[in-house]
N, C-alpha and C. Protein backbone atom coordinates (compact mmCIF):
# COMPACT_ATOMS: atom_id res chain seq x y z
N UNK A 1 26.37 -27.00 5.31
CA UNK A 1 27.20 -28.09 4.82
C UNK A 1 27.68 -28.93 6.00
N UNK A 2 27.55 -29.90 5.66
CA UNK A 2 27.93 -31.05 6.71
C UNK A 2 29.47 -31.56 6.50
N UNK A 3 30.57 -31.05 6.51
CA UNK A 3 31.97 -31.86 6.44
C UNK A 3 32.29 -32.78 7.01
N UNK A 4 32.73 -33.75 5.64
CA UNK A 4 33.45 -35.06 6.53
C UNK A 4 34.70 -34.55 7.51
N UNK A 5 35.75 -34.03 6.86
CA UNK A 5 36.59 -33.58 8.02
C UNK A 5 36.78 -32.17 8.31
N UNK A 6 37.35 -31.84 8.90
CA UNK A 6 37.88 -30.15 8.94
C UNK A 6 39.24 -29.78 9.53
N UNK A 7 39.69 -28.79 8.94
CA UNK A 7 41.14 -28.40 8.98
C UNK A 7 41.35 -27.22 9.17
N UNK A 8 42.06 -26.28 9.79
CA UNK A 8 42.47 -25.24 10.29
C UNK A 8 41.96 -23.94 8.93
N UNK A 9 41.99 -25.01 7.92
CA UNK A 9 42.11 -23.46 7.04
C UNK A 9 40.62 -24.16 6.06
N UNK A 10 40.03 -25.48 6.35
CA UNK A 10 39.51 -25.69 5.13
C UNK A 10 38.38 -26.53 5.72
N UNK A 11 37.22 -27.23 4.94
CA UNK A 11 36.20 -28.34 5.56
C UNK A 11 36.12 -29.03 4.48
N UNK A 12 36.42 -30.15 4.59
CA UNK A 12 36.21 -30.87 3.63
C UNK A 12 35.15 -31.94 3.43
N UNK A 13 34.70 -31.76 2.42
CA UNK A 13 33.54 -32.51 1.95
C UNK A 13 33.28 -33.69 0.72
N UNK A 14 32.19 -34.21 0.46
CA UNK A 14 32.03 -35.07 -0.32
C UNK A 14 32.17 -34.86 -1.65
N UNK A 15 32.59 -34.75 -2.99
CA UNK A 15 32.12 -34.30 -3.86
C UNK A 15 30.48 -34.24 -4.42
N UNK A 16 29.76 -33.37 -4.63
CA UNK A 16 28.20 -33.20 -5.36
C UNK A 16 27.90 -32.85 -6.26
N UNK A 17 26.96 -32.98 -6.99
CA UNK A 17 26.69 -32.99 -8.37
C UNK A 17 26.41 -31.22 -8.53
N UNK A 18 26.29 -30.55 -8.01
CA UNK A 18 26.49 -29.29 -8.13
C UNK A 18 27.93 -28.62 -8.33
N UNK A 19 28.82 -29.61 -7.74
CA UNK A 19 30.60 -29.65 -8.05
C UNK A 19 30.90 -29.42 -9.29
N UNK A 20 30.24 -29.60 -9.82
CA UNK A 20 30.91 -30.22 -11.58
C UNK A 20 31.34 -28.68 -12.18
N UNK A 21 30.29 -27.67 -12.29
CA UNK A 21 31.10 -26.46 -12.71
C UNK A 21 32.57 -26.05 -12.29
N UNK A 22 32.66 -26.17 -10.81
CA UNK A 22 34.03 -26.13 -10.02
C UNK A 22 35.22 -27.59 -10.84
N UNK A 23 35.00 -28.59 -10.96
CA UNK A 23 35.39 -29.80 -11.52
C UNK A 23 35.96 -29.18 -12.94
N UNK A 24 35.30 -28.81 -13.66
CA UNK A 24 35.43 -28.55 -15.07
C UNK A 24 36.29 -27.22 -15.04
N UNK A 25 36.18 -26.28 -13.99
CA UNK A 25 36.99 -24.86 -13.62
C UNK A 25 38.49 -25.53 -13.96
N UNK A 26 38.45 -26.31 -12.56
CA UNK A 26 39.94 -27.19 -12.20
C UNK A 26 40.30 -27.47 -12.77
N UNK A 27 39.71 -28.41 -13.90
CA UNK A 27 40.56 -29.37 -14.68
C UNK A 27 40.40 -28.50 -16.40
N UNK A 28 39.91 -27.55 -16.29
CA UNK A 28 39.86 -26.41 -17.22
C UNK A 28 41.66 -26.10 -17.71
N UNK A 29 42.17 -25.99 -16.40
CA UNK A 29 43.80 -25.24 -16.30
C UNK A 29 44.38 -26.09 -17.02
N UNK A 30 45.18 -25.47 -18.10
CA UNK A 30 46.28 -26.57 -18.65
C UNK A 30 47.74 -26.49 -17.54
N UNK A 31 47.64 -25.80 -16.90
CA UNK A 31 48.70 -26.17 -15.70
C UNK A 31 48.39 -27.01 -14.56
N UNK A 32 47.17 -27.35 -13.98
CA UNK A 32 46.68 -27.85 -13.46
C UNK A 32 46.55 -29.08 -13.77
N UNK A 33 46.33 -29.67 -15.08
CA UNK A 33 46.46 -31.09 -16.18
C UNK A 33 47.53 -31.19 -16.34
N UNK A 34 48.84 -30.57 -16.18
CA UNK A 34 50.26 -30.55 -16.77
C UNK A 34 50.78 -32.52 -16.67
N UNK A 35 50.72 -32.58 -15.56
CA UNK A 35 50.97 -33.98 -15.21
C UNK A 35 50.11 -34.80 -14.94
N UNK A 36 49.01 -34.84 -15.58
CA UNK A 36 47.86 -35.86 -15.48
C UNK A 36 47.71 -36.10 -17.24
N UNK A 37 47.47 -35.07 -17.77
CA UNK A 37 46.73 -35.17 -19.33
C UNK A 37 48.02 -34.55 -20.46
N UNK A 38 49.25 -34.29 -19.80
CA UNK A 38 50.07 -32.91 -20.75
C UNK A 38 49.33 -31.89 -20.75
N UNK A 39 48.73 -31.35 -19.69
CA UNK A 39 48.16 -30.35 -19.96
C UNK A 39 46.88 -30.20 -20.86
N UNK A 40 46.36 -31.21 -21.95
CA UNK A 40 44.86 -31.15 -21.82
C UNK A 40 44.21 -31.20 -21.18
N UNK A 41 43.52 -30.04 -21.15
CA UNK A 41 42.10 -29.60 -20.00
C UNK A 41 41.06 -31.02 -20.52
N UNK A 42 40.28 -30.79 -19.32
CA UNK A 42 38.95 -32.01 -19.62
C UNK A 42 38.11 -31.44 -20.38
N UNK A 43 37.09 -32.34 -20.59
CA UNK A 43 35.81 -31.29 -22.07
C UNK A 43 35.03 -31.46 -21.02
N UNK A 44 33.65 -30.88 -21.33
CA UNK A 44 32.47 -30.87 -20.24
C UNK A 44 32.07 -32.13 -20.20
N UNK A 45 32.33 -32.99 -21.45
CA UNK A 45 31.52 -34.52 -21.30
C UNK A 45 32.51 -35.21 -20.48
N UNK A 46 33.75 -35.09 -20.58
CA UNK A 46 34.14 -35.96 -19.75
C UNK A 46 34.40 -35.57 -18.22
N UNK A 47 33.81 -34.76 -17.39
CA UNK A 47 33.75 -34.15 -16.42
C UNK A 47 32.17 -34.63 -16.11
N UNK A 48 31.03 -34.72 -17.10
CA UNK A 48 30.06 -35.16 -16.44
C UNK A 48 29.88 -36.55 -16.55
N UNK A 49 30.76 -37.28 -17.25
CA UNK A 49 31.08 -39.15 -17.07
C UNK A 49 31.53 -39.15 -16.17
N UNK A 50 33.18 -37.79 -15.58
CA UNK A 50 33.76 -38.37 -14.48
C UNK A 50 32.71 -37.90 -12.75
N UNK A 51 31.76 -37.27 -13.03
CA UNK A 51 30.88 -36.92 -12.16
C UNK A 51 29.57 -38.31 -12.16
N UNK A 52 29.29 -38.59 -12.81
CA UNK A 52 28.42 -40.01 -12.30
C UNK A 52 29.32 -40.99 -12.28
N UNK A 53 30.74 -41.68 -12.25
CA UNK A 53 31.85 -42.06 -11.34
C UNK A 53 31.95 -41.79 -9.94
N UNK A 54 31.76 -40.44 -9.72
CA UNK A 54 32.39 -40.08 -8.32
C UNK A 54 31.08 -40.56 -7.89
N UNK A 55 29.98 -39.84 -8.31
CA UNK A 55 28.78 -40.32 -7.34
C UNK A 55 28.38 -41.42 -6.59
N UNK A 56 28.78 -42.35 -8.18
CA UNK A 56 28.64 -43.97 -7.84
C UNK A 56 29.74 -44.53 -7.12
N UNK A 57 30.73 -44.20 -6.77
CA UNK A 57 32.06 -44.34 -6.06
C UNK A 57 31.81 -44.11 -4.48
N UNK A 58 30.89 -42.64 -4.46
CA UNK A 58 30.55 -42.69 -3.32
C UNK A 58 29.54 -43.64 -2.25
N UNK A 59 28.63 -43.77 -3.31
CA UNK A 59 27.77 -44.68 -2.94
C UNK A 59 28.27 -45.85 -2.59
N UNK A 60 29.06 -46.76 -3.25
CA UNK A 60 29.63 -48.14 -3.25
C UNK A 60 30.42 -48.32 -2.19
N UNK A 61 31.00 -46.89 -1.69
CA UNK A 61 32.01 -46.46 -0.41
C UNK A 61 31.23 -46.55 0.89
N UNK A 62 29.98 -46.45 0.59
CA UNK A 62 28.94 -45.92 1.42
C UNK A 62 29.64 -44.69 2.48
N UNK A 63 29.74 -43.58 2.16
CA UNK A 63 30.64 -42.31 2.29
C UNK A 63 31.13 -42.62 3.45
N UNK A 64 32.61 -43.52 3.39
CA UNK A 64 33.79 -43.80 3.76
C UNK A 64 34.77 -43.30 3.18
N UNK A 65 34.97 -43.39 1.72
CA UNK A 65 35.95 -43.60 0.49
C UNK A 65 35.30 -42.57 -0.30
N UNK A 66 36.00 -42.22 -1.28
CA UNK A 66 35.32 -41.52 -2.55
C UNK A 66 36.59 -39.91 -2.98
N UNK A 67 35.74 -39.32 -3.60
CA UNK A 67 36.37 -38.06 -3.37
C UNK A 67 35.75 -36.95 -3.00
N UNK A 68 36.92 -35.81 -3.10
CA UNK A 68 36.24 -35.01 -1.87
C UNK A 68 36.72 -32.97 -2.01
N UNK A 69 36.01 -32.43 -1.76
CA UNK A 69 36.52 -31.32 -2.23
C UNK A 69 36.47 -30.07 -1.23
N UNK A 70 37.63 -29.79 -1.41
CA UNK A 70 37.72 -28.81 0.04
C UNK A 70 37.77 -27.29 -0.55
N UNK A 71 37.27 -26.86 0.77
CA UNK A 71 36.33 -25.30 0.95
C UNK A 71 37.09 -24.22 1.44
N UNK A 72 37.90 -23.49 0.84
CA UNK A 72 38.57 -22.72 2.54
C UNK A 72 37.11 -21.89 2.69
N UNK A 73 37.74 -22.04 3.97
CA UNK A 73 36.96 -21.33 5.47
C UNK A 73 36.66 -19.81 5.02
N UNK A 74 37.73 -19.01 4.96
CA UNK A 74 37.58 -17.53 4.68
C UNK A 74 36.68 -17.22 3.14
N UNK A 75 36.63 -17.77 2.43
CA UNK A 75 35.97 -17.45 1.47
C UNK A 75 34.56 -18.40 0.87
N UNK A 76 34.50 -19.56 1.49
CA UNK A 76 33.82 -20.70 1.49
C UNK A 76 33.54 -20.89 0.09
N UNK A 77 35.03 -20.99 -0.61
CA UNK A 77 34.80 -21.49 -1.88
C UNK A 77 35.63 -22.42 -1.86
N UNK A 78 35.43 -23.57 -3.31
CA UNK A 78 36.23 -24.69 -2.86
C UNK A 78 37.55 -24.18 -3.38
N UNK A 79 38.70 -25.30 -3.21
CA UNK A 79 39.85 -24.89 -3.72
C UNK A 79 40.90 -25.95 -4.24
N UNK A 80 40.36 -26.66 -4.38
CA UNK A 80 40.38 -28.53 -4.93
C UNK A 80 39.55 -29.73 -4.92
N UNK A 81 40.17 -30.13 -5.47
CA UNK A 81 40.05 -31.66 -5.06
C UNK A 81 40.30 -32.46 -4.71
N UNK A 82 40.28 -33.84 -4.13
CA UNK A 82 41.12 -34.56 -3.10
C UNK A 82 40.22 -35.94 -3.53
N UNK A 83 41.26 -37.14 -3.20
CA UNK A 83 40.68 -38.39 -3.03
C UNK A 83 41.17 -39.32 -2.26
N UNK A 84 40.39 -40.17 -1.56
CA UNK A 84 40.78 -41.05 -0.75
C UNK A 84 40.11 -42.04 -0.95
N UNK A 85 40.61 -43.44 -1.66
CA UNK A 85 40.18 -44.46 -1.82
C UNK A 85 40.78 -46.26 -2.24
N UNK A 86 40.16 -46.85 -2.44
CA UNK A 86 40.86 -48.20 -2.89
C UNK A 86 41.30 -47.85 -4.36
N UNK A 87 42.38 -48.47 -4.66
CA UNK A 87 42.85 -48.71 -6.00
C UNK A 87 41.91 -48.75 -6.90
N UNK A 88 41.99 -47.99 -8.55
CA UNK A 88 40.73 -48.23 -9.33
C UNK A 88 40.86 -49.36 -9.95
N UNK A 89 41.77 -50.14 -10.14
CA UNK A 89 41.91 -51.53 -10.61
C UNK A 89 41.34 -52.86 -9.38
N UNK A 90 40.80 -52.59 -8.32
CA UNK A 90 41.30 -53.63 -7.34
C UNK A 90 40.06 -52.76 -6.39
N UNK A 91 38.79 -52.33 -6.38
CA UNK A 91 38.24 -51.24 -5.95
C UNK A 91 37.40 -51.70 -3.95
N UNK A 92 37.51 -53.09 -3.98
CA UNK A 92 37.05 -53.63 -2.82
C UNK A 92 38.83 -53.62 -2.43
N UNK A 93 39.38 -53.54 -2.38
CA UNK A 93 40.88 -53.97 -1.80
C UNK A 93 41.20 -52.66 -1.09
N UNK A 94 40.77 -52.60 0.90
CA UNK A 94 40.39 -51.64 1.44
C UNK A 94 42.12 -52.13 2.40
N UNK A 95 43.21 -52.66 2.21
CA UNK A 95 43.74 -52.85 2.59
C UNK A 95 45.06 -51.71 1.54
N UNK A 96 44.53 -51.36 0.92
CA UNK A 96 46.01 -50.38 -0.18
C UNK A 96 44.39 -49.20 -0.73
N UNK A 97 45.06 -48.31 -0.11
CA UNK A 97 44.55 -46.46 0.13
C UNK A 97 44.90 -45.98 -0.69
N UNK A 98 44.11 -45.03 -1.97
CA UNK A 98 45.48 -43.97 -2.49
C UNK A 98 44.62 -42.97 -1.84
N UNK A 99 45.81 -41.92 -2.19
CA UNK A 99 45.30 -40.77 -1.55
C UNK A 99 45.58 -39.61 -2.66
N UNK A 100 45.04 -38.57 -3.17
CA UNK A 100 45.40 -37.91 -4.26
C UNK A 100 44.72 -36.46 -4.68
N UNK A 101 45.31 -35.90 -4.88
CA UNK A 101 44.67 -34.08 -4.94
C UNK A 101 44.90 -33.30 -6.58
N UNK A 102 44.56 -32.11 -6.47
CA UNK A 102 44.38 -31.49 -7.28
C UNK A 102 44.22 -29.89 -6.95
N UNK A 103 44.86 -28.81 -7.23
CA UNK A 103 44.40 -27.48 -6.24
C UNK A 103 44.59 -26.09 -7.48
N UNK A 104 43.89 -26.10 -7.52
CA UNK A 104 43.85 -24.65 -8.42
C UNK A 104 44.66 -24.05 -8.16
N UNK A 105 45.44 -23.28 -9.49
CA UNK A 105 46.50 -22.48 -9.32
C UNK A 105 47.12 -21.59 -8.12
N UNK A 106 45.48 -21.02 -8.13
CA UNK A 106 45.95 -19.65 -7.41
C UNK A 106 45.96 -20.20 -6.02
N UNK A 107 46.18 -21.42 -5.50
CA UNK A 107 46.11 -22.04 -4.10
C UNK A 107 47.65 -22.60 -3.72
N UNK A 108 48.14 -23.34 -4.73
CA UNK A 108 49.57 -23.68 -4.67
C UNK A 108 50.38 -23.09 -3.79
N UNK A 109 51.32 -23.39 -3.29
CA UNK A 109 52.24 -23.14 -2.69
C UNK A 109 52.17 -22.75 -1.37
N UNK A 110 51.09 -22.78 -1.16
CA UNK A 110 50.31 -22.32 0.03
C UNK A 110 50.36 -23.18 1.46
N UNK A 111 50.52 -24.95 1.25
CA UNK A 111 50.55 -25.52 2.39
C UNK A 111 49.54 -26.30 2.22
N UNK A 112 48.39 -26.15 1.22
CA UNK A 112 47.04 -26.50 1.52
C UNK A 112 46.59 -27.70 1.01
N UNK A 113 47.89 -28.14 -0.17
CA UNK A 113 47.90 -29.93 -0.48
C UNK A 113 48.21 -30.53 0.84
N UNK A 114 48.80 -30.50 1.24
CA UNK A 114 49.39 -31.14 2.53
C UNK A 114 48.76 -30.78 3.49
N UNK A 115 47.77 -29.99 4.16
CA UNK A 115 47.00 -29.93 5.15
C UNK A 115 45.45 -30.68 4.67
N UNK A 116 45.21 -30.28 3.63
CA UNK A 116 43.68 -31.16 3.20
C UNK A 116 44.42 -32.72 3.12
N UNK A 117 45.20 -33.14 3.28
CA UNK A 117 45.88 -34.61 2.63
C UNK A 117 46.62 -35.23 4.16
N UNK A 118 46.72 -34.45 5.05
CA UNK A 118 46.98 -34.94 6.21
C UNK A 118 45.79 -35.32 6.59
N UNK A 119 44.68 -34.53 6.80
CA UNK A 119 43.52 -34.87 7.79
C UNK A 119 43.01 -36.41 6.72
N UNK A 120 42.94 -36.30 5.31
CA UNK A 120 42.59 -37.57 5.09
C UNK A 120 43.71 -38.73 4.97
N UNK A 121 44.82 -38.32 5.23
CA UNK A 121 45.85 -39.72 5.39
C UNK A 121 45.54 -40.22 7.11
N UNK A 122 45.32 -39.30 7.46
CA UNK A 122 45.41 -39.70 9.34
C UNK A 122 43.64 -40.27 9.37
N UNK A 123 42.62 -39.81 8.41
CA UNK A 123 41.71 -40.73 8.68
C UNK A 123 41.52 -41.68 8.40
N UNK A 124 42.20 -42.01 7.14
CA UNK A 124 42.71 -43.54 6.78
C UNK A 124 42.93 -44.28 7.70
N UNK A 125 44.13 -43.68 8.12
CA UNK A 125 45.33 -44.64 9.17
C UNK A 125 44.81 -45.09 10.28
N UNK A 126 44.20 -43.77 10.97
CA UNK A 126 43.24 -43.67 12.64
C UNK A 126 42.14 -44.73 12.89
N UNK A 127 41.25 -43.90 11.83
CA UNK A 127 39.95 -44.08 11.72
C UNK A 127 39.36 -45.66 11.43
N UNK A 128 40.02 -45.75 9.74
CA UNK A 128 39.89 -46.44 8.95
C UNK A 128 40.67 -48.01 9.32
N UNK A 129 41.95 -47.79 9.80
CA UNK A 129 43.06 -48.57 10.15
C UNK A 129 43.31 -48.97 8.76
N UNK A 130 43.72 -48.54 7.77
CA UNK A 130 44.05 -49.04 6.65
C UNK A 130 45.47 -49.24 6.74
N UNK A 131 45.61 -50.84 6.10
CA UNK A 131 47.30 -51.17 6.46
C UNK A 131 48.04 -50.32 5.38
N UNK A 132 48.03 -49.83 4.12
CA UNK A 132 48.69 -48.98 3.69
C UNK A 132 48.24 -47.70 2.59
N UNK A 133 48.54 -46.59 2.60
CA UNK A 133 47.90 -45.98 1.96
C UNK A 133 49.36 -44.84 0.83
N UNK A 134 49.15 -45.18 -0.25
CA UNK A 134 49.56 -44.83 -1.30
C UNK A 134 49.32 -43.71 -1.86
N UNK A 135 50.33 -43.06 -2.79
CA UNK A 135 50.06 -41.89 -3.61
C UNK A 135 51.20 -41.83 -4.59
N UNK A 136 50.47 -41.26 -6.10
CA UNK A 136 51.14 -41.78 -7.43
C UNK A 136 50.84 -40.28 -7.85
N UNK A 137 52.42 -39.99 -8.84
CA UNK A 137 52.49 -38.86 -9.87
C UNK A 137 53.35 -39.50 -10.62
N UNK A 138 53.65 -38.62 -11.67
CA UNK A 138 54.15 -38.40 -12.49
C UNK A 138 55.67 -37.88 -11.96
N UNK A 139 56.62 -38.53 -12.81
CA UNK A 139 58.10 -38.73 -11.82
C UNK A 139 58.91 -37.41 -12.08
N UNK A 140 58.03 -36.48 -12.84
CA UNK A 140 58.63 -34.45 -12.98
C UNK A 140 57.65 -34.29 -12.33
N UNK A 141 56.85 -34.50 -11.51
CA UNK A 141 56.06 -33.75 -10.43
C UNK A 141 56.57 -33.66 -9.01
N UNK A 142 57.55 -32.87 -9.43
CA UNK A 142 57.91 -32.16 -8.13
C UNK A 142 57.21 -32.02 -6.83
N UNK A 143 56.16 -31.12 -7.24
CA UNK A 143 55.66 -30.84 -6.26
C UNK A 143 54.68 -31.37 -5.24
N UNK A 144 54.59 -32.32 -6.31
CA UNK A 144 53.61 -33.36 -5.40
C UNK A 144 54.20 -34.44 -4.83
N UNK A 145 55.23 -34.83 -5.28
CA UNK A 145 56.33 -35.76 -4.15
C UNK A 145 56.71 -34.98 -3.19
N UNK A 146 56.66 -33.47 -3.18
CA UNK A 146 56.91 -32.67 -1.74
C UNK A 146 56.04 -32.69 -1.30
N UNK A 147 54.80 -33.04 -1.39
CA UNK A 147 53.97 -33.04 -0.51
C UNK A 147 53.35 -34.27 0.01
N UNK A 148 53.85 -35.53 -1.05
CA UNK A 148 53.93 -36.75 -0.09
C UNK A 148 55.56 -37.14 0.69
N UNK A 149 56.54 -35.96 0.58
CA UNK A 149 57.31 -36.45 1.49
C UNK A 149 57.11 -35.41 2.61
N UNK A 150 56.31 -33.85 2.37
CA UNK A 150 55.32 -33.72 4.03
C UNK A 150 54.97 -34.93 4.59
N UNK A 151 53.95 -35.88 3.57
CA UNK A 151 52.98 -36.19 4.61
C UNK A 151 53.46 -37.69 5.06
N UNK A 152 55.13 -37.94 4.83
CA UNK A 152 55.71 -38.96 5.83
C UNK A 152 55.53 -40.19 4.84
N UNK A 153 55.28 -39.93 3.63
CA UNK A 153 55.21 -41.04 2.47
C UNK A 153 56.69 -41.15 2.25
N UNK A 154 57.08 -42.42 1.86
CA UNK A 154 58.66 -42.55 1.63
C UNK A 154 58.07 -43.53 -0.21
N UNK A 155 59.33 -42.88 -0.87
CA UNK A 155 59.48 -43.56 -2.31
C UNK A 155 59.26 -45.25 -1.98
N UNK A 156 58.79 -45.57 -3.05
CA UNK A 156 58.78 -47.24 -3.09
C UNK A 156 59.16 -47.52 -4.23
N UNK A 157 58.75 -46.79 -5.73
CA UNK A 157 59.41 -47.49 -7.15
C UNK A 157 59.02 -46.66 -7.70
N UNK A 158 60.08 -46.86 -9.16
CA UNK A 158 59.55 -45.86 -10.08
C UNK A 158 58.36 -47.21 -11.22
N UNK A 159 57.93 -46.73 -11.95
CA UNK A 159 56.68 -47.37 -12.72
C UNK A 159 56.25 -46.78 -14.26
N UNK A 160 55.22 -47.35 -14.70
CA UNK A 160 54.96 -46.76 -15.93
C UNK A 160 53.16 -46.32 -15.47
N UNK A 161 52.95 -45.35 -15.62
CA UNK A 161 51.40 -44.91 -15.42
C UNK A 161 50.71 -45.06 -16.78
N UNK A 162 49.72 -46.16 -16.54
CA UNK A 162 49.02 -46.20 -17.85
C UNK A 162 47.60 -45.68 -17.81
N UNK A 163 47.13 -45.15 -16.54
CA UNK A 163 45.48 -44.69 -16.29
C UNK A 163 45.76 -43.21 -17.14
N UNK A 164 46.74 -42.73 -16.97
CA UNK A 164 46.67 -41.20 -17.21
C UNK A 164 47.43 -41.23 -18.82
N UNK A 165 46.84 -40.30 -19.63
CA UNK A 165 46.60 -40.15 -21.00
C UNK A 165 48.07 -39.78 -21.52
N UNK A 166 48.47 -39.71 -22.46
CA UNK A 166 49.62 -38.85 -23.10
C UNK A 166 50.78 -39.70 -23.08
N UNK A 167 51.97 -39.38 -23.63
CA UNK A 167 53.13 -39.96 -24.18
C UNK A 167 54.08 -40.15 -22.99
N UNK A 168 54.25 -39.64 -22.28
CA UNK A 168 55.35 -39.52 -20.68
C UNK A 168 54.49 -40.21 -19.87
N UNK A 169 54.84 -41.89 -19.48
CA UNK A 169 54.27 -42.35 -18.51
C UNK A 169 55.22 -43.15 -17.52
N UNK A 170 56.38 -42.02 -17.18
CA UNK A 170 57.34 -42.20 -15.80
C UNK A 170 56.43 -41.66 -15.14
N UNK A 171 56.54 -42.48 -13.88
CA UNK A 171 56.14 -42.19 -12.78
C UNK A 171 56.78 -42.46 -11.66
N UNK A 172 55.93 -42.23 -10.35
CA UNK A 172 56.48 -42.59 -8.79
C UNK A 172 55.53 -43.06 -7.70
N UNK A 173 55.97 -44.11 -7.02
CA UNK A 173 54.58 -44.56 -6.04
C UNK A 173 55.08 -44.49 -4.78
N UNK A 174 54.79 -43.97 -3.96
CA UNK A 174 55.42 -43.54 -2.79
C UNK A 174 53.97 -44.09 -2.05
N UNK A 175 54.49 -44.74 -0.90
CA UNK A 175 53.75 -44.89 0.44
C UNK A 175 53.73 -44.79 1.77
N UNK A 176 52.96 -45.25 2.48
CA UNK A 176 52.89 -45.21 3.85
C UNK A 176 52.58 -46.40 4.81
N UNK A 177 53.12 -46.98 5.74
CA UNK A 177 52.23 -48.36 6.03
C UNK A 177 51.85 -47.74 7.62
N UNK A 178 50.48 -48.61 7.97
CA UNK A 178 50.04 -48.02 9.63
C UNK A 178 51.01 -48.28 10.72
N UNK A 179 51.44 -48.99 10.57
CA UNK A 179 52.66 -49.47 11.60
C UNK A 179 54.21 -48.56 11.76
N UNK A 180 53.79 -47.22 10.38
CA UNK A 180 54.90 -46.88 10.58
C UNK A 180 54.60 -45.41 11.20
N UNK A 181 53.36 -45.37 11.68
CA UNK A 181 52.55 -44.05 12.24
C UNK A 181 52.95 -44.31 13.62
């Protein structure tokens, strides 16, 4: 395997069409969907629509952008998912980054949102020079505003999320700008 980046505990890579069983695992968890879907899991069809998305995402990125799914090291299995890319409304607009994860249960609490999500916020910022790079939940997701206020993201507004399905669409958009690295 060839990793785009690598991290003390993990290598992270492109998503591949061999992913999709792992994809469908993930998004299998109704705790894992809690704040994306209410907890509806994905069906297999829409895991293999959202898999010729990623592909074509990657491609269009020409593997810059896209998403991405990280491996720990000790077991070389994956243990999420991760994304780094332009807005899906606005998808050439390489000037506003989101950045965004997903980690199987049994990984939580662990450190490992915030270490797979550093190496791709700092390649944004470094690499990429992207003037700002963003990240959006759901405004009872705790835990994922702790891990964009690890990764030096400060609140910007609260909002209504209309990409993501279900009746509760408070949310939070927290960012980052390069100038403040």
């Amino acid at each position: 395997m060839n990793p785009f980046l690598e991290t003390s505990r993990t290598l992270i890579r492109f998503v591949e069409k061999e992913d999709e069983d792992f994809l469908f695992e993930l998004n299998s968890d109704p705790q894992v969907m809690e704040w994306i879907s209410e907890g509806k899991p994905n069906t297999r069809q829409e895991i293999q629509d959202n898999m010729i998305r990623i592909l074509e995402r990657r491609k269009f990125y020409q593997d810059q952008y896209g998403d991405f799914v990280a491996i720990l090291k000790e077991t070389n299995k994956p243990i999420g998912w991760f994304c780094l890319r332009p807005p899906h409304d606005d998808k050439e607009n390489y000037n506003l980054i989101e950045i965004g994860w997903r980690l199987k249960k049994s990984f939580w609490k662990k450190g490992l949102a915030t270490e797979v999500s550093k190496a791709l916020l700092d390649k944004a910022l470094y690499d990429y020079q992207a003037p700002v790079v963003f990240a959006k939940t759901m405004k009872g997701n705790l835990a994922s505003q702790n891990v964009m206020n690890r990764l030096g993201l400060q609140f910007i507004r609260d909002f209504q999320e209309s990409l993501f399905p279900g009746t509760n669409k408070d949310a939070v958009w927290y960012e980052i700008e390069l100038s403040e690295k």
